[in-house]
N, C-alpha and C. Protein backbone atom coordinates (compact mmCIF):
# COMPACT_ATOMS: atom_id res chain seq x y z
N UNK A 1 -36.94 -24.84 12.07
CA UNK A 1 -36.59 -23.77 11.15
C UNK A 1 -35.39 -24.22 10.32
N UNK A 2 -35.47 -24.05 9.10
CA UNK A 2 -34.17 -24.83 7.68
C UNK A 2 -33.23 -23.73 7.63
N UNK A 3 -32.48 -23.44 7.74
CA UNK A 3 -31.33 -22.01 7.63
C UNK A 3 -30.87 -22.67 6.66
N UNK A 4 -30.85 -23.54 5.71
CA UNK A 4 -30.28 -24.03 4.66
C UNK A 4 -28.79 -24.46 4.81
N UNK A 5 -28.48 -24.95 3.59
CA UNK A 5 -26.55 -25.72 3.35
C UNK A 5 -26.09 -24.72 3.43
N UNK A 6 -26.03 -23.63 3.32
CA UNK A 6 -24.62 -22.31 3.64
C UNK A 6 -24.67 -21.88 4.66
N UNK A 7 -25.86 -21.60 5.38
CA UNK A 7 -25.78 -20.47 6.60
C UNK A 7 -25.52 -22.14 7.60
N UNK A 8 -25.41 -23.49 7.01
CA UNK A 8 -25.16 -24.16 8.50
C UNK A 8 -23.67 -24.56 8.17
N UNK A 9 -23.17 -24.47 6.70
CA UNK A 9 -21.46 -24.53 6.55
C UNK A 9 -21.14 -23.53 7.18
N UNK A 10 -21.27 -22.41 6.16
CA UNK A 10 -20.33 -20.98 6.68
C UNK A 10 -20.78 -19.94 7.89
N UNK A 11 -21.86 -20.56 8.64
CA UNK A 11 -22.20 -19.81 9.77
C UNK A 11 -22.46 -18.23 9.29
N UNK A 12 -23.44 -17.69 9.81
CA UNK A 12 -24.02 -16.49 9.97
C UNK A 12 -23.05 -15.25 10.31
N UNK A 13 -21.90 -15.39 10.32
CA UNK A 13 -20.56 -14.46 10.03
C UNK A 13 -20.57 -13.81 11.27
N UNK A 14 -20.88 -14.64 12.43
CA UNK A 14 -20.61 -13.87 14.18
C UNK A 14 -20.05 -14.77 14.29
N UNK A 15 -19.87 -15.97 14.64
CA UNK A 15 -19.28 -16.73 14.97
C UNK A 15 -17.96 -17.51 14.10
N UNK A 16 -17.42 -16.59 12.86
CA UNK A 16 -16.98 -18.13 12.40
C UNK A 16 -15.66 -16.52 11.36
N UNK A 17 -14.44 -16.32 11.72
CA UNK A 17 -13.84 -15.81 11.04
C UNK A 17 -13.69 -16.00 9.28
N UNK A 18 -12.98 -14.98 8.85
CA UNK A 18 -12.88 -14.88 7.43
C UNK A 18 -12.24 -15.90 6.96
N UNK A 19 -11.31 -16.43 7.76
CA UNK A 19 -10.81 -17.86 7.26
C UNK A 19 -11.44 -18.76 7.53
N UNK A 20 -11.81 -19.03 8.62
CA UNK A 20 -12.54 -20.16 8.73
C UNK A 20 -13.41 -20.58 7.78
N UNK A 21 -14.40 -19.37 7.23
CA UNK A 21 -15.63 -19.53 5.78
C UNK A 21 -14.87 -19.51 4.99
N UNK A 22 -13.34 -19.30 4.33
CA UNK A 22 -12.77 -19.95 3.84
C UNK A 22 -12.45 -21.05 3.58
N UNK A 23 -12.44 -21.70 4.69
CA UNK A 23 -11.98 -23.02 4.46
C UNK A 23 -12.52 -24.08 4.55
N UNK A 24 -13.90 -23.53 4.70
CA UNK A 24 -15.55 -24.23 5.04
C UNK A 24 -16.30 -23.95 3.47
N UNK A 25 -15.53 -23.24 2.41
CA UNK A 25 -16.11 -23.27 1.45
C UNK A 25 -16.65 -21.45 0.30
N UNK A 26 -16.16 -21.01 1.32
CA UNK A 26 -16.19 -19.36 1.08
C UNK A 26 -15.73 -19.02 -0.61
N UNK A 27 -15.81 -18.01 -1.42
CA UNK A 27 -15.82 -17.72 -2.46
C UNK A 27 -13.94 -17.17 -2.65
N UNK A 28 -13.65 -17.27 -3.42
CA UNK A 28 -12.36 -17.11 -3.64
C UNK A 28 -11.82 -15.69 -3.84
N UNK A 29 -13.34 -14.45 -3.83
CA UNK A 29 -12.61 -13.20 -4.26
C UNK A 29 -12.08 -12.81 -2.85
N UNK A 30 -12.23 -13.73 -1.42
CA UNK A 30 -11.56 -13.33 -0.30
C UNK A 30 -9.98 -13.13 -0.38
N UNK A 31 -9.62 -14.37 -1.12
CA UNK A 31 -8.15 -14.73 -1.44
C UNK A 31 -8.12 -13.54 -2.22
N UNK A 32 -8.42 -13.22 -3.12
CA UNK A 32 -8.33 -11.68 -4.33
C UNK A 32 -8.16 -10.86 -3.50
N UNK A 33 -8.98 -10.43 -2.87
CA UNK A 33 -8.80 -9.14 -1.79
C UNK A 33 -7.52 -9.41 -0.95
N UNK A 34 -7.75 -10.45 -0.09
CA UNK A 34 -6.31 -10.08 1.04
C UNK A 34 -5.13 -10.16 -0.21
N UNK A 35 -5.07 -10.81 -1.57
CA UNK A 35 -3.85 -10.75 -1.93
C UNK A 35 -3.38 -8.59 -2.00
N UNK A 36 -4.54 -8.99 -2.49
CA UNK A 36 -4.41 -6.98 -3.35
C UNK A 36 -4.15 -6.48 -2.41
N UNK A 37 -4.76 -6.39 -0.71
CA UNK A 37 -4.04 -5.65 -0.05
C UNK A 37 -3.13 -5.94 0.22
N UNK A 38 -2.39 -7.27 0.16
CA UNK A 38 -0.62 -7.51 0.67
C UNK A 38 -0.01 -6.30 -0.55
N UNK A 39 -0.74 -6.92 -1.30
CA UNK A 39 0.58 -6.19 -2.44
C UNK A 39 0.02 -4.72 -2.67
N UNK A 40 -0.39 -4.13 -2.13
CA UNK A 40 -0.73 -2.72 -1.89
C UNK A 40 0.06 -2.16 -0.55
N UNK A 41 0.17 -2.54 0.42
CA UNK A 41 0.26 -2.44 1.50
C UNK A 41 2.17 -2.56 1.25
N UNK A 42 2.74 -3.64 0.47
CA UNK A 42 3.76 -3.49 -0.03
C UNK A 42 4.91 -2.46 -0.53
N UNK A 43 3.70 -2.07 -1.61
CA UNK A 43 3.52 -1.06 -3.02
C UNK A 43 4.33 0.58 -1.57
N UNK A 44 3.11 0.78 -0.83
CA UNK A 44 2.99 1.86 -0.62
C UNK A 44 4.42 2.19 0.13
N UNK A 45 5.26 1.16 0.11
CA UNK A 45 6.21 1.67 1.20
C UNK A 45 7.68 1.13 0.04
N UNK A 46 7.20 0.43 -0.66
CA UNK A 46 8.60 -0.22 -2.09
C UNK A 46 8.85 1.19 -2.83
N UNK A 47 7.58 1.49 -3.55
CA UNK A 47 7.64 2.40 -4.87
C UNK A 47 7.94 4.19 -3.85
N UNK A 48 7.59 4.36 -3.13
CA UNK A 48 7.97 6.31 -2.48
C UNK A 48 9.74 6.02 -2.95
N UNK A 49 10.31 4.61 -1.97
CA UNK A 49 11.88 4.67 -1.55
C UNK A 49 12.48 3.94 -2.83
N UNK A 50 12.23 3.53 -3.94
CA UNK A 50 12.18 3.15 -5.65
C UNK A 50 12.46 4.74 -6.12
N UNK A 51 11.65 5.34 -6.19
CA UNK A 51 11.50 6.80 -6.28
C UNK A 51 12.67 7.90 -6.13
N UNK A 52 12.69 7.32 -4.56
CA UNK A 52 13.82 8.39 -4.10
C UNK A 52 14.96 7.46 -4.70
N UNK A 53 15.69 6.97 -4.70
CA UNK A 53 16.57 5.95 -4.80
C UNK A 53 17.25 6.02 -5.88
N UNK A 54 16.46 6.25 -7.22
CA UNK A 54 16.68 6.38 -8.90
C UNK A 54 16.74 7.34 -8.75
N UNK A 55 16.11 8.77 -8.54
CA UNK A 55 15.50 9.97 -9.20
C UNK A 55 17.42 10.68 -8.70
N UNK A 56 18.07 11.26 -10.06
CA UNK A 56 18.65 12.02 -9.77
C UNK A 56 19.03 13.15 -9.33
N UNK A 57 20.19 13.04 -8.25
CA UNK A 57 20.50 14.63 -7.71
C UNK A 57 21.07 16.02 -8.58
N UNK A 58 21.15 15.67 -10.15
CA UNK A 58 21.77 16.49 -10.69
C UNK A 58 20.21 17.20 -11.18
N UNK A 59 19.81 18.51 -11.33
CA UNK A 59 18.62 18.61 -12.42
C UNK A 59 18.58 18.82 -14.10
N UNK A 60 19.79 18.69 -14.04
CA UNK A 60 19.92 18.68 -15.76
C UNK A 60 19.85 17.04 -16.15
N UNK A 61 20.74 16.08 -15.19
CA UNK A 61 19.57 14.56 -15.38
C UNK A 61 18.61 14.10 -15.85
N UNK A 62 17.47 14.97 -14.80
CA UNK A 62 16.18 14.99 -14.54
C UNK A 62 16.07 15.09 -15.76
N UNK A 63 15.99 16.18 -16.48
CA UNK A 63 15.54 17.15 -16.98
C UNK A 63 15.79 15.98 -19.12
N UNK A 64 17.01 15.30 -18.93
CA UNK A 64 16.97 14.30 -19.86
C UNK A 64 16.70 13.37 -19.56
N UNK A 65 16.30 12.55 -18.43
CA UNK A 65 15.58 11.43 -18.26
C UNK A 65 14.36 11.90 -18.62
N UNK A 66 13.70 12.79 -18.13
CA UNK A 66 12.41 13.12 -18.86
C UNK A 66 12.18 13.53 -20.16
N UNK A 67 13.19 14.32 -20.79
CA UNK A 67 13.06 13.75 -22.22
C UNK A 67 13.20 12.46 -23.19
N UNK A 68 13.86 12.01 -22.67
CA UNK A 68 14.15 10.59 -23.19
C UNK A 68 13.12 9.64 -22.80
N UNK A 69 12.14 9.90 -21.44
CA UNK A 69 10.89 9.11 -20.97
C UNK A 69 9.62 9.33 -21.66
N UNK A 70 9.75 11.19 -22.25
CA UNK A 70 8.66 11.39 -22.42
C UNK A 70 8.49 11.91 -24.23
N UNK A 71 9.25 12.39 -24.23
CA UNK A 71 10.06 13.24 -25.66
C UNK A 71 9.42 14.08 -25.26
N UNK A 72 9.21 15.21 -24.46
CA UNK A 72 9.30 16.49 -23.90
C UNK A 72 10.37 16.79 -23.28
N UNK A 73 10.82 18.31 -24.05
CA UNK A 73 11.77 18.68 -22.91
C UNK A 73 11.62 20.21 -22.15
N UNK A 74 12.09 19.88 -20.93
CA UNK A 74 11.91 20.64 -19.71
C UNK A 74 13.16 21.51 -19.40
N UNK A 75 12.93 22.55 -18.90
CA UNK A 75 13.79 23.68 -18.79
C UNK A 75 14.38 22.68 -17.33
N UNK A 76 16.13 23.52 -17.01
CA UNK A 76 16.31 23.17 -16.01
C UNK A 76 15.83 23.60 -14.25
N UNK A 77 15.32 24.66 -14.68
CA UNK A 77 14.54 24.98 -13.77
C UNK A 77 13.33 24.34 -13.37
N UNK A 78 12.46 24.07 -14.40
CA UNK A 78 11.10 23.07 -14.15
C UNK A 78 11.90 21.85 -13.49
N UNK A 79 12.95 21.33 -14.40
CA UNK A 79 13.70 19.85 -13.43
C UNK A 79 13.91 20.08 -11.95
N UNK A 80 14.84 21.55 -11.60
CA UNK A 80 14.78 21.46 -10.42
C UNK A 80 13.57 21.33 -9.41
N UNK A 81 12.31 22.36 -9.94
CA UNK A 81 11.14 22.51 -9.20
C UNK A 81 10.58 20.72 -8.98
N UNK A 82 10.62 20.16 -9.93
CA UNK A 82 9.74 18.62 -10.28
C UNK A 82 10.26 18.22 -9.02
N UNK A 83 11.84 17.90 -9.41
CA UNK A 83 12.73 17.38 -8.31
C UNK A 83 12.13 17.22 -6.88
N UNK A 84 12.16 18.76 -6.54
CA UNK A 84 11.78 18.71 -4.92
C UNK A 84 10.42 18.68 -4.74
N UNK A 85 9.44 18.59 -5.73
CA UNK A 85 7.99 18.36 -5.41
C UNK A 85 8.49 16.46 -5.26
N UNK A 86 8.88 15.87 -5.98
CA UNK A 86 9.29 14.85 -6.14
C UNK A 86 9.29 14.22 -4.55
N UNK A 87 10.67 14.88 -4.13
CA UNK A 87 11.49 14.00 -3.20
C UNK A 87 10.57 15.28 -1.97
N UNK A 88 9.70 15.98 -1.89
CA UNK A 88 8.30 16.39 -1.05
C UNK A 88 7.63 15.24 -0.69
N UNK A 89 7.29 14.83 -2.25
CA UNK A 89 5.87 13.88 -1.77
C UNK A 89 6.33 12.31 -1.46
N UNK A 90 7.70 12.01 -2.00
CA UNK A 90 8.28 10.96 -1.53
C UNK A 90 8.33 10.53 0.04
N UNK A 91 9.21 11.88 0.57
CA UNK A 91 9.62 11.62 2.26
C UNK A 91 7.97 11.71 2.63
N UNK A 92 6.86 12.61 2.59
CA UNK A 92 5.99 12.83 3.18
C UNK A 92 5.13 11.51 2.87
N UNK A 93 5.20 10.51 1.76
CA UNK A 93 4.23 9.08 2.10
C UNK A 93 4.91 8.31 2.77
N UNK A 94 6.38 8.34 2.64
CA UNK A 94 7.29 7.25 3.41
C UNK A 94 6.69 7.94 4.76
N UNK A 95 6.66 9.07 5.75
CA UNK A 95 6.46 9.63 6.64
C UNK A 95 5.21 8.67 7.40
N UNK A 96 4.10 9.29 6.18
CA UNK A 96 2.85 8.79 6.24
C UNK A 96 2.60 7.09 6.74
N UNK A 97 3.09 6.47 5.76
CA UNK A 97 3.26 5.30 6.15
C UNK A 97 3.83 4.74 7.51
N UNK A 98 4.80 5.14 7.64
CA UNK A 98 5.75 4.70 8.58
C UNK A 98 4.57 4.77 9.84
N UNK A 99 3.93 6.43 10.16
CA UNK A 99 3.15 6.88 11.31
C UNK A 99 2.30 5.66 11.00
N UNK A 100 1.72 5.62 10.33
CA UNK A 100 0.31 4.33 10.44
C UNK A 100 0.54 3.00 10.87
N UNK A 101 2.00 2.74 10.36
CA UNK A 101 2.26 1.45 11.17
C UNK A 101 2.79 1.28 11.98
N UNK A 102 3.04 2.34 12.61
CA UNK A 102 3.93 2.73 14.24
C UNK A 102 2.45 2.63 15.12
N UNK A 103 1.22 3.51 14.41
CA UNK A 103 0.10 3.36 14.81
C UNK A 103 -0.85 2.50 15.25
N UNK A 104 -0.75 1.26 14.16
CA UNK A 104 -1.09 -0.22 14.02
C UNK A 104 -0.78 -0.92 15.22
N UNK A 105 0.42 -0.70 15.47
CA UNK A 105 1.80 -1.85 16.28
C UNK A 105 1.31 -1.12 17.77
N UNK A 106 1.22 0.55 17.69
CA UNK A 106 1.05 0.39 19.38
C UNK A 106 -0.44 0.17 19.61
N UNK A 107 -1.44 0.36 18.68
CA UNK A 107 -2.71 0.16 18.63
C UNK A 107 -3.24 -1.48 19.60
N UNK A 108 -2.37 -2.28 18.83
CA UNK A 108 -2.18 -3.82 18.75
C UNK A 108 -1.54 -4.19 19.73
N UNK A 109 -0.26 -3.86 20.39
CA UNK A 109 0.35 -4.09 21.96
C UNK A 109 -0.26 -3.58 22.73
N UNK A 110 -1.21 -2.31 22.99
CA UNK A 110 -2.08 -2.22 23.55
C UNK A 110 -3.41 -2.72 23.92
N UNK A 111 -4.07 -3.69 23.14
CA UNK A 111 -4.69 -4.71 22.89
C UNK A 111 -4.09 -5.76 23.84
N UNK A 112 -3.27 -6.04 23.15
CA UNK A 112 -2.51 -7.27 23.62
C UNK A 112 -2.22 -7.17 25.31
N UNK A 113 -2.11 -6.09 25.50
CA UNK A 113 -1.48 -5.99 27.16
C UNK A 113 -3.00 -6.44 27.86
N UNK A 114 -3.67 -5.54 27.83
CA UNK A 114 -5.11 -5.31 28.36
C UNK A 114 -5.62 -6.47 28.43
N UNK A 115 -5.73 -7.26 27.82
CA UNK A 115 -6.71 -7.86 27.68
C UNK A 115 -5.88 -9.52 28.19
């Protein structure tokens, strides 16, 4: 039976990891992908605390940084409201994040013990 030149390079994908068919000849959008998720996986935990970090505590700030960002201008009240939806959804992905990779890590030492 001929399984042909690929399935006897890159193996039938049970036996032979994502790198390995990498490096046996695999297509390059693998490298594309794991890059995008590094730099996603990055992203999600740089840009919330970027966010908090810049965004001012005054709301009349706010309220001219967003005119000057947008040429709209915003009452100081809408600045205040933005504000704490703002620094809401900020702490709650930093939150988010953090749980998933607290999640990951005991997921993974648990693995690791067991086995």
């Amino acid at each position: 039976m001929n399984q042909g030149c690929c399935k006897s390079v890159l193996g039938d994908g049970a036996h032979f990891s994502r790198s390995e068919r990498a490096r046996n000849g695999a297509s390059p959008e693998i490298f594309i992908g794991t890059f995008m998720r590094r730099c996603s996986g990055f992203l999600e935990v740089v840009l919330p605390g970027t966010v908090l970090a810049l965004l001012p505590k005054c709301p009349a700030c706010l309220a001219a940084y967003f005119a000057i960002g947008s040429g709209i201008g915003i009452s100081i009240s809408t600045a205040s409201h933005l504000r704490t939806a703002l620094v809401t959804v900020c702490v709650a992905s930093l939150a988010y994040f953090a749980t998933r990779g607290c999640r990951r890590l005991v997921h993974k030492f648990q693995h690791t013990f067991v086995h």
